[in-house]
N, C-alpha and C. Protein backbone atom coordinates (compact mmCIF):
# COMPACT_ATOMS: atom_id res chain seq x y z
N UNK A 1 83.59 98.34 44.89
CA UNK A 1 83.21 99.74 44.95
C UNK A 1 84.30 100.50 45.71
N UNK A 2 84.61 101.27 44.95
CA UNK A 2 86.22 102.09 45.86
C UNK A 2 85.42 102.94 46.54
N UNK A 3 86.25 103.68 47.65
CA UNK A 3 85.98 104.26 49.22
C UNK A 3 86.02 105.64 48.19
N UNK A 4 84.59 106.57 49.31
CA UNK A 4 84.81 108.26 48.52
C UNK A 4 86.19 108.74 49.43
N UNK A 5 86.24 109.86 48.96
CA UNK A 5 87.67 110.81 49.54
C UNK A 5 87.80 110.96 51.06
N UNK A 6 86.47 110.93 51.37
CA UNK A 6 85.86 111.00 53.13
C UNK A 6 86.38 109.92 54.23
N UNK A 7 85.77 108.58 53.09
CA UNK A 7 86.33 107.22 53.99
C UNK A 7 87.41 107.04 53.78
N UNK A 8 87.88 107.52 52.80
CA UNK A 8 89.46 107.15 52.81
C UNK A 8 90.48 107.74 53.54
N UNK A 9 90.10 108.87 53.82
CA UNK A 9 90.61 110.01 55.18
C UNK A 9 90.77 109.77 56.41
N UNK A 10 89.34 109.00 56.81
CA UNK A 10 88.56 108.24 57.82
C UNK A 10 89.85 106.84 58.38
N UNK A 11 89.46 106.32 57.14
CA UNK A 11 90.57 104.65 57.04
C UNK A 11 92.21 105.14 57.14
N UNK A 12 93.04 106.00 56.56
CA UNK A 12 94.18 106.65 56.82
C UNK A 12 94.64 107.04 58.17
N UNK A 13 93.51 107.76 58.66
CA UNK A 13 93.41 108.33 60.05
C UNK A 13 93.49 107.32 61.54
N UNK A 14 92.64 106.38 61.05
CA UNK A 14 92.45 104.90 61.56
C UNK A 14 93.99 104.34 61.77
N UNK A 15 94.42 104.15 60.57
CA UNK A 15 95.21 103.60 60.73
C UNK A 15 97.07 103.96 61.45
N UNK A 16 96.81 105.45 61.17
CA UNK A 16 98.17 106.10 61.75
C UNK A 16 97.72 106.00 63.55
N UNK A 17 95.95 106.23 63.73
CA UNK A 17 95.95 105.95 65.55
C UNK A 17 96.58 104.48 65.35
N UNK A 18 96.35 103.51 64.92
CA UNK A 18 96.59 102.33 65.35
C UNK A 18 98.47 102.07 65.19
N UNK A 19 99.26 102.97 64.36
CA UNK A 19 100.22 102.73 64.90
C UNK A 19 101.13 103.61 66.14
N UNK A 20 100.31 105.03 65.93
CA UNK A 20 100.73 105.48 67.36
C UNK A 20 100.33 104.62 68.38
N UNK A 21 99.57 104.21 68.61
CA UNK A 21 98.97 103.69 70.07
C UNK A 21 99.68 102.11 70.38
N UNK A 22 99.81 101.31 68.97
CA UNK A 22 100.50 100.22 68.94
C UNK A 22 100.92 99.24 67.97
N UNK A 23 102.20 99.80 67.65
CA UNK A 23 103.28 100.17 66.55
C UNK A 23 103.36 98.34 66.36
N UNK A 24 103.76 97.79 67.39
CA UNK A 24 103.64 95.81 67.28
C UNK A 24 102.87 95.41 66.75
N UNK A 25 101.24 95.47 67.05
CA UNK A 25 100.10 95.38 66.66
C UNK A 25 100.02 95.50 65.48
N UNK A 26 100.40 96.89 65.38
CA UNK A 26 99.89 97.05 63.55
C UNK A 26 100.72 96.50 62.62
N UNK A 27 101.89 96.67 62.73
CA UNK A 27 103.33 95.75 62.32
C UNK A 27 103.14 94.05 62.16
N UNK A 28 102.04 93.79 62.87
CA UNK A 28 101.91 92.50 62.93
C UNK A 28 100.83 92.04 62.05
N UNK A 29 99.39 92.89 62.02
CA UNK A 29 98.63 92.74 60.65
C UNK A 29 98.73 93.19 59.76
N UNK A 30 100.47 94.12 59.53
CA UNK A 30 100.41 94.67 58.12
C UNK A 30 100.73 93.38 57.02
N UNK A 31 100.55 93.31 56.07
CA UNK A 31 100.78 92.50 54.58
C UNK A 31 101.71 92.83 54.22
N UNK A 32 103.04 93.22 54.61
CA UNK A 32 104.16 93.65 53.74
C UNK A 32 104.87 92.20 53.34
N UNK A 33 105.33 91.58 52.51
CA UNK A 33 105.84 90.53 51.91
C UNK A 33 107.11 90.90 52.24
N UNK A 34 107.65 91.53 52.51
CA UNK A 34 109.19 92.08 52.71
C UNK A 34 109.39 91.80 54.10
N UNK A 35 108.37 91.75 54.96
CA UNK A 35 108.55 91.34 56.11
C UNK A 35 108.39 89.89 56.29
N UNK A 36 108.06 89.40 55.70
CA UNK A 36 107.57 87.91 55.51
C UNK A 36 108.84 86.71 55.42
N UNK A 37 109.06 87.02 54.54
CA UNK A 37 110.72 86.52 54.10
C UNK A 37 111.97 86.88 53.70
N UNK A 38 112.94 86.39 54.74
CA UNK A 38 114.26 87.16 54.31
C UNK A 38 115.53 86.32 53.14
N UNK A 39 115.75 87.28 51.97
CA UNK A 39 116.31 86.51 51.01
C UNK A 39 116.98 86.20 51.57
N UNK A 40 118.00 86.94 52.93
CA UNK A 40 119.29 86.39 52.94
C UNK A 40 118.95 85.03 53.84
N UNK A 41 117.94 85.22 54.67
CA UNK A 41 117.86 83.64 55.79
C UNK A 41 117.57 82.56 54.55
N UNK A 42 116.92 82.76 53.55
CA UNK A 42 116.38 81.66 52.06
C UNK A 42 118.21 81.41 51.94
N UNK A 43 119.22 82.23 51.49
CA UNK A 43 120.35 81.66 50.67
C UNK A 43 121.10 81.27 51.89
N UNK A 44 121.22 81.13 53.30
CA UNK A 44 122.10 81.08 53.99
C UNK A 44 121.30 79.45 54.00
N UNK A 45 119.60 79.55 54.66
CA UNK A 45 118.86 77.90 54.91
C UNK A 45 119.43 77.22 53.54
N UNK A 46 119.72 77.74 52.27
CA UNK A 46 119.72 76.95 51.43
C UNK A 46 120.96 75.88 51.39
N UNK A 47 122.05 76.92 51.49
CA UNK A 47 123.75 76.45 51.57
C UNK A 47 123.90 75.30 52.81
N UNK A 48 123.20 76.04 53.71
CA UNK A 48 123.35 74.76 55.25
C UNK A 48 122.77 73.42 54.44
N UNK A 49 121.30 73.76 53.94
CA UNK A 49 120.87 72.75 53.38
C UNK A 49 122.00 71.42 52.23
N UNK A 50 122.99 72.27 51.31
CA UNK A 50 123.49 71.32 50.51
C UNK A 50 124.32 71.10 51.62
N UNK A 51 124.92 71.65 52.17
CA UNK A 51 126.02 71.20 53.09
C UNK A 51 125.70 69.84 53.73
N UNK A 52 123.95 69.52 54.67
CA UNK A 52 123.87 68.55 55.35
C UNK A 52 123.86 67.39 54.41
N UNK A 53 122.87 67.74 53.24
CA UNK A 53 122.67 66.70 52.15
C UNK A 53 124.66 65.83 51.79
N UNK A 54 125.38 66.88 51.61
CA UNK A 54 127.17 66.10 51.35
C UNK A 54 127.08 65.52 52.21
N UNK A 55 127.18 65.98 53.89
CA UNK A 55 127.16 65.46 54.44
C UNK A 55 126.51 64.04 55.07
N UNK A 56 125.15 64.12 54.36
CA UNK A 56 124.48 62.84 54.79
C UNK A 56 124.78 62.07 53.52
N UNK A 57 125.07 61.87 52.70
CA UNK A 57 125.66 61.53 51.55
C UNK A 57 126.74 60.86 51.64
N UNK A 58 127.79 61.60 52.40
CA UNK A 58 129.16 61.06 52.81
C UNK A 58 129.12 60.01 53.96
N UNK A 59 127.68 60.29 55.05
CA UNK A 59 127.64 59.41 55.69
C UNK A 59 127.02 57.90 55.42
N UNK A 60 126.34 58.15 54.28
CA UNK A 60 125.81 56.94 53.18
C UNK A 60 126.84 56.31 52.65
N UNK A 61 127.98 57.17 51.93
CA UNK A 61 128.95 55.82 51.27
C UNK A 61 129.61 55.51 52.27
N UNK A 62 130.21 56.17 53.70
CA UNK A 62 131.61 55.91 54.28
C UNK A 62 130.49 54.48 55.46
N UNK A 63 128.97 54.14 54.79
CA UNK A 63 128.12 54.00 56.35
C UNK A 63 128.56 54.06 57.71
N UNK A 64 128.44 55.22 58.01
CA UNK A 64 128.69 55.76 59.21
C UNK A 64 127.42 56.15 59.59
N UNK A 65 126.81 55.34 60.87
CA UNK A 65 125.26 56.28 60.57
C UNK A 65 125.27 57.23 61.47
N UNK A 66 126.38 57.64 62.27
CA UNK A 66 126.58 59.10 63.40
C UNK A 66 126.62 59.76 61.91
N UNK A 67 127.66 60.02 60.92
CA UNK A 67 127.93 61.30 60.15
C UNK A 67 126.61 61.10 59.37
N UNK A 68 126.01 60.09 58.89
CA UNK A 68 124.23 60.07 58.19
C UNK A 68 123.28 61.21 58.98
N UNK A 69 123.42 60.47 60.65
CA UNK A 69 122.63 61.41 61.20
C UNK A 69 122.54 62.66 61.25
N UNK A 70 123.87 63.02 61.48
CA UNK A 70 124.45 64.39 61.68
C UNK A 70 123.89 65.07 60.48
N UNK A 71 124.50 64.75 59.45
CA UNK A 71 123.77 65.28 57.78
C UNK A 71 122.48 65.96 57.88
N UNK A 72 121.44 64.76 58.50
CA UNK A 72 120.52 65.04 58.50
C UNK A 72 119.59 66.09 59.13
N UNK A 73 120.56 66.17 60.53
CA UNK A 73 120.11 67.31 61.57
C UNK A 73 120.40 68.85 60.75
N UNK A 74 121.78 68.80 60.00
CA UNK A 74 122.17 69.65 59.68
C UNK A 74 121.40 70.00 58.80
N UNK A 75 120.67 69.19 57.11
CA UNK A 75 119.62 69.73 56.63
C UNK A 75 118.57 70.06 57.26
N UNK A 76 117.99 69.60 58.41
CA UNK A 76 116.95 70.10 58.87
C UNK A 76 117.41 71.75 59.32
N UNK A 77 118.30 72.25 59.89
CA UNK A 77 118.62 73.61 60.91
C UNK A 77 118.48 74.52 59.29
N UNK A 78 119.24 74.00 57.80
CA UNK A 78 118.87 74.61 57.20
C UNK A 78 117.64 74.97 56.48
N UNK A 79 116.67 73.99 56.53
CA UNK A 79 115.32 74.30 56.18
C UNK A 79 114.50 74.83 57.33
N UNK A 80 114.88 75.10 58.70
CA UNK A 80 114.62 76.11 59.85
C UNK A 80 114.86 77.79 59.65
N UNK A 81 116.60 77.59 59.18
CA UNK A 81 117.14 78.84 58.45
C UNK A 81 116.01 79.61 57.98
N UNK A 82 115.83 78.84 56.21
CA UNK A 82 114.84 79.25 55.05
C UNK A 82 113.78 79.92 55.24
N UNK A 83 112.99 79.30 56.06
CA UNK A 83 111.68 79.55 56.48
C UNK A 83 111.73 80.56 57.51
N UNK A 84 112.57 80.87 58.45
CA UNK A 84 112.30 81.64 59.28
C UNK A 84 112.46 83.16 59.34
N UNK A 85 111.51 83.55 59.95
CA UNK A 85 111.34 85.30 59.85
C UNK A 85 112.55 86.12 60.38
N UNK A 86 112.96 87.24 60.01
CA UNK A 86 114.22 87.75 60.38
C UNK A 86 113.62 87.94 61.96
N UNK A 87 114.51 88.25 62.46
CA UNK A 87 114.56 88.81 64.26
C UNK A 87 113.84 90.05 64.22
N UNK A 88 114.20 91.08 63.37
CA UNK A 88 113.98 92.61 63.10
C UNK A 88 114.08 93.17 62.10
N UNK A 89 112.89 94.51 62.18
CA UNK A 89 112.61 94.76 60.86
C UNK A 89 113.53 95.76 60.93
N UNK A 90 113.84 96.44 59.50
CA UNK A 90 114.67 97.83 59.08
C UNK A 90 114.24 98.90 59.59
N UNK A 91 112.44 99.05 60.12
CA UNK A 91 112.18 100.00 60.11
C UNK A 91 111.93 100.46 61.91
N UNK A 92 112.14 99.31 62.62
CA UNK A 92 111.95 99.32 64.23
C UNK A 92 112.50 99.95 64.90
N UNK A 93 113.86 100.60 64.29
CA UNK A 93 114.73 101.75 65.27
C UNK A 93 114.72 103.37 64.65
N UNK A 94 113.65 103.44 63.40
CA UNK A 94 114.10 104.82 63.03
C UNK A 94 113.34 105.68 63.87
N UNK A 95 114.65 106.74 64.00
CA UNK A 95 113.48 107.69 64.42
C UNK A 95 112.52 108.51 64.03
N UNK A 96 111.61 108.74 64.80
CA UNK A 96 110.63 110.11 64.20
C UNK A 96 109.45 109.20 64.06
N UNK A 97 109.17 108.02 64.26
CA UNK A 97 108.42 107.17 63.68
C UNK A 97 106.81 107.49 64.58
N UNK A 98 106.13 106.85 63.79
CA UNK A 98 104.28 107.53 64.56
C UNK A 98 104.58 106.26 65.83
N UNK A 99 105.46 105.91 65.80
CA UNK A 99 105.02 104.77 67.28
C UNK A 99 106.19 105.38 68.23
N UNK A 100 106.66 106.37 68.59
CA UNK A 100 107.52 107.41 69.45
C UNK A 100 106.47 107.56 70.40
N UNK A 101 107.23 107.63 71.74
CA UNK A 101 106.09 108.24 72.88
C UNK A 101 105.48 109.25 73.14
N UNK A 102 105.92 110.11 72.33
CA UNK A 102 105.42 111.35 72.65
C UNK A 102 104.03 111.29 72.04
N UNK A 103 103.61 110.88 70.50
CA UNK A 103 102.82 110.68 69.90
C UNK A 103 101.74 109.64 70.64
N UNK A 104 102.16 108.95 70.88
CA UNK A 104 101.33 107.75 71.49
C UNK A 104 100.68 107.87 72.96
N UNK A 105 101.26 108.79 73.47
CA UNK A 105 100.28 109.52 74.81
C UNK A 105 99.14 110.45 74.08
N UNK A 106 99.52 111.12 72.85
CA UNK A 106 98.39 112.09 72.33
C UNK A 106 96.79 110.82 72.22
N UNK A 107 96.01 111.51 72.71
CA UNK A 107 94.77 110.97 72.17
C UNK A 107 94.02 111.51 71.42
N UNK A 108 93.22 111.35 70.13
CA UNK A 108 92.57 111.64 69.46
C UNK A 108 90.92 112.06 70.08
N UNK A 109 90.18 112.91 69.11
CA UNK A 109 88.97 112.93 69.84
C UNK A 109 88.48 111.98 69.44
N UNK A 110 88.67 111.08 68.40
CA UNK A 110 88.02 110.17 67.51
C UNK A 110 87.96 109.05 68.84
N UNK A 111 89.22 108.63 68.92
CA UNK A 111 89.63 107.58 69.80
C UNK A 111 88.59 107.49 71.27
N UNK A 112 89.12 108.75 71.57
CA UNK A 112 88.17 109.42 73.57
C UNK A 112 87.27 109.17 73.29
N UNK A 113 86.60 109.54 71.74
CA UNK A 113 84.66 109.45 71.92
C UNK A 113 84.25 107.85 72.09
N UNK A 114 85.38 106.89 71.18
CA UNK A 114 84.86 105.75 71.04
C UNK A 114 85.24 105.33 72.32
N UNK A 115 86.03 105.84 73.32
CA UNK A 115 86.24 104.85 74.36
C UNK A 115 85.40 105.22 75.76
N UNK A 116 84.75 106.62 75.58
CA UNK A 116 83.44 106.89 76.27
C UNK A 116 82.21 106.36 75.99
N UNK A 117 82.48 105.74 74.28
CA UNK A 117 80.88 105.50 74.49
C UNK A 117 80.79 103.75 74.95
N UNK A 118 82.17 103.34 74.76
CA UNK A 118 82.76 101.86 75.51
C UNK A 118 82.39 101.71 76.87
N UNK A 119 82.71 102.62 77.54
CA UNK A 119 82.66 102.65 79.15
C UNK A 119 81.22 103.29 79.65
N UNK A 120 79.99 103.96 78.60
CA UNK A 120 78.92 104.08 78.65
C UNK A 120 78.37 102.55 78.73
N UNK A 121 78.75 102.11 78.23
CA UNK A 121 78.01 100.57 77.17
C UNK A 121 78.24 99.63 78.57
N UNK A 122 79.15 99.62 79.14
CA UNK A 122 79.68 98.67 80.26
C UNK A 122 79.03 99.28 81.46
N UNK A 123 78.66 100.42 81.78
CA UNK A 123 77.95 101.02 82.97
C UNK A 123 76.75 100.55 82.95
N UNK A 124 76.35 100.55 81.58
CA UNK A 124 75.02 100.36 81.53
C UNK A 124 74.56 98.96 82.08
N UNK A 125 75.64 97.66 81.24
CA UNK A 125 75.52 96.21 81.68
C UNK A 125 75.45 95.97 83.20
């Protein structure tokens, strides 16, 4: 059942407080797939990857089992590469963004009411 025009205003609204107030947070349960995996860490883990494989390869025919080992460490750092999340996103230094301080001191009435009727709820306990 899709949301009327109201809740969807409601849910929009929701969601721009939650990145003024905390831009990490929301950044962190968003679903963007673009944030998820970086092609370039996939083709860089990949290349380390053939690299260790020659390498452990070379340490198989020459049996050397230091250059075997080595190979092996080295495919592993590239399947570390692959998998791993970039450091930073594209969008963490622009400016103007709803997670700026100026914005993020503003409080909503939406926000104040729910956090009065929070600190009602706890007086009461």
């Amino acid at each position: 059942m899709p949301l009327s025009e109201h809740e969807q205003r409601l849910l929009d609204q929701l969601e721009q407080q939650l990145h003024a107030e905390d831009p990490k947070f929301a950044n962190a349960l968003s679903s963007s797939p673009t944030r998820a995996i970086s092609t370039r860490n996939v083709v860089i883990g990949v290349v380390v990857m053939i690299a260790g494989l020659l390498v452990l390869l070379g340490g198989v025919a020459t049996q050397l089992l230091i250059v075997g080992i080595g190979g092996f460490l080295v495919m592993g750092a590239g399947v570390y590469v692959a998998v791993s999340k970039p450091k930073f996103s594209a969008d963490a230094g622009a400016p103007g963004r709803a997670g700026s301080k100026p914005a993020a001191k503003q409080k909503s009435g939406f926000m104040s009411t729910l956090e009065e009727k929070w600190d009602e709820r706890r007086r009461e306990q």
